[in-house]
Protein backbone atom coordinates (compact mmCIF):
# COMPACT_ATOMS: atom_id res chain seq x y z
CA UNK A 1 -14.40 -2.05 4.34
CA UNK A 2 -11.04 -2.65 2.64
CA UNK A 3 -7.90 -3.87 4.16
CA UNK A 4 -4.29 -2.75 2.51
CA UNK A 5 -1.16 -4.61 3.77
CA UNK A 6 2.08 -4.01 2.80
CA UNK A 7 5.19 -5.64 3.35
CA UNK A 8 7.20 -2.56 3.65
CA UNK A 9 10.91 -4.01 4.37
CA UNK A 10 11.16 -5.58 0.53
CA UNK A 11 9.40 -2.65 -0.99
CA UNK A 12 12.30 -1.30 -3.84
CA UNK A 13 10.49 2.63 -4.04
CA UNK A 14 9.47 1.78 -8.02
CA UNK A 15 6.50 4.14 -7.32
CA UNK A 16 4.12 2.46 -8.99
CA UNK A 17 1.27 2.39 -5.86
CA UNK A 18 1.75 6.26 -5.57
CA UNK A 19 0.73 6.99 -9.14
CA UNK A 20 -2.36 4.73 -8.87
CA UNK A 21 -3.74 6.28 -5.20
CA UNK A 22 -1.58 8.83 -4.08
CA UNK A 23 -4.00 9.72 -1.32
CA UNK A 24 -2.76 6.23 0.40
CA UNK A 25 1.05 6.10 -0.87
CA UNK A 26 3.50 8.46 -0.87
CA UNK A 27 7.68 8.23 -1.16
CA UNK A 28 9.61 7.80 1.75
CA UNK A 29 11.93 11.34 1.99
CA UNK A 30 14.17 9.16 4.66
CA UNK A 31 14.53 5.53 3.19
CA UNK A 32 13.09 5.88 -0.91
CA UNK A 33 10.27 3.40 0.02
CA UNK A 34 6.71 3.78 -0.34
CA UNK A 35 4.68 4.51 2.86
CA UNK A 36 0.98 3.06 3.35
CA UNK A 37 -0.81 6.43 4.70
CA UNK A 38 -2.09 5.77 7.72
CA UNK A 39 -1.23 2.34 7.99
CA UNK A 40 -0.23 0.40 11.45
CA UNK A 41 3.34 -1.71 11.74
CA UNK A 42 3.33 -5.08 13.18
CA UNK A 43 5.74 -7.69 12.32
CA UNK A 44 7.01 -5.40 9.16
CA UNK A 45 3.57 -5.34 7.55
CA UNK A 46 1.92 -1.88 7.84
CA UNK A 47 -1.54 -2.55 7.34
CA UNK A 48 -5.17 0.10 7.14
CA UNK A 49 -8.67 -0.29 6.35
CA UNK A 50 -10.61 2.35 4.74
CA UNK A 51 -13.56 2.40 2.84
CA UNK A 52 -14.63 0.54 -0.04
CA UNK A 53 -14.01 3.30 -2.35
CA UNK A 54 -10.45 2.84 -2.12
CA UNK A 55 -10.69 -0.35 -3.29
CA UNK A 56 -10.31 -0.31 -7.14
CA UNK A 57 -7.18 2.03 -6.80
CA UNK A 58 -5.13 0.12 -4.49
CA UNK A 59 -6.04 -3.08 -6.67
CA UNK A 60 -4.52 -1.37 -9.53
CA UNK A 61 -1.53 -0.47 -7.30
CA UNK A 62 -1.43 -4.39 -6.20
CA UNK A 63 -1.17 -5.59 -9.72
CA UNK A 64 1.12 -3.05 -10.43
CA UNK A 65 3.95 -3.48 -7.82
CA UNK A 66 6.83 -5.22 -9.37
CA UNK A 67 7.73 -7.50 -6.09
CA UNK A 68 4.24 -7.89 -5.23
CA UNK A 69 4.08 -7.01 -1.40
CA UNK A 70 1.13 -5.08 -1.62
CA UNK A 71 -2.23 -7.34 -0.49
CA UNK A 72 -6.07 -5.51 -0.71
CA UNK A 73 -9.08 -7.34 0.23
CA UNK A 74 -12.57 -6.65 1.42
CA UNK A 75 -13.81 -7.64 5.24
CA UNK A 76 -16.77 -7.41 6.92
């Protein structure tokens, strides 16, 4: 399994997660800020797990996000 957090609060809406897995971002119509699909608030980190084929794409978006706030890593 693969978690995805996101610090959603310092997120500036570059896009940059949506073009690499837009099946887990998508633009905020309300606020201009990427949204983690599916993903659970606490504290003002949104977080998900999915499966391990999500991985590789939401790396690329990681490495790709311009104020870094995106985290992805495997658990058991």
């Amino acid at each position: 399994m693969v978690r995805i957090t996101q610090h959603r609060a310092k997120c500036i809406g570059c896009n940059a997660c949506v073009e690499a897995a837009n099946y887990r971002w998508r633009i905020s119509r309300k606020d201009g800020k990427c949204t983690l699909i599916g993903g659970v608030e606490k504290k003002g980190f949104y977080s998900v797990l999915t499966g391990d084929d999500e991985y590789a794409d939401n790396v690329y978006a990681a490495k790709h996000c311009p104020v870094n706030i995106i985290k992805v890593e495997k658990v058991k």
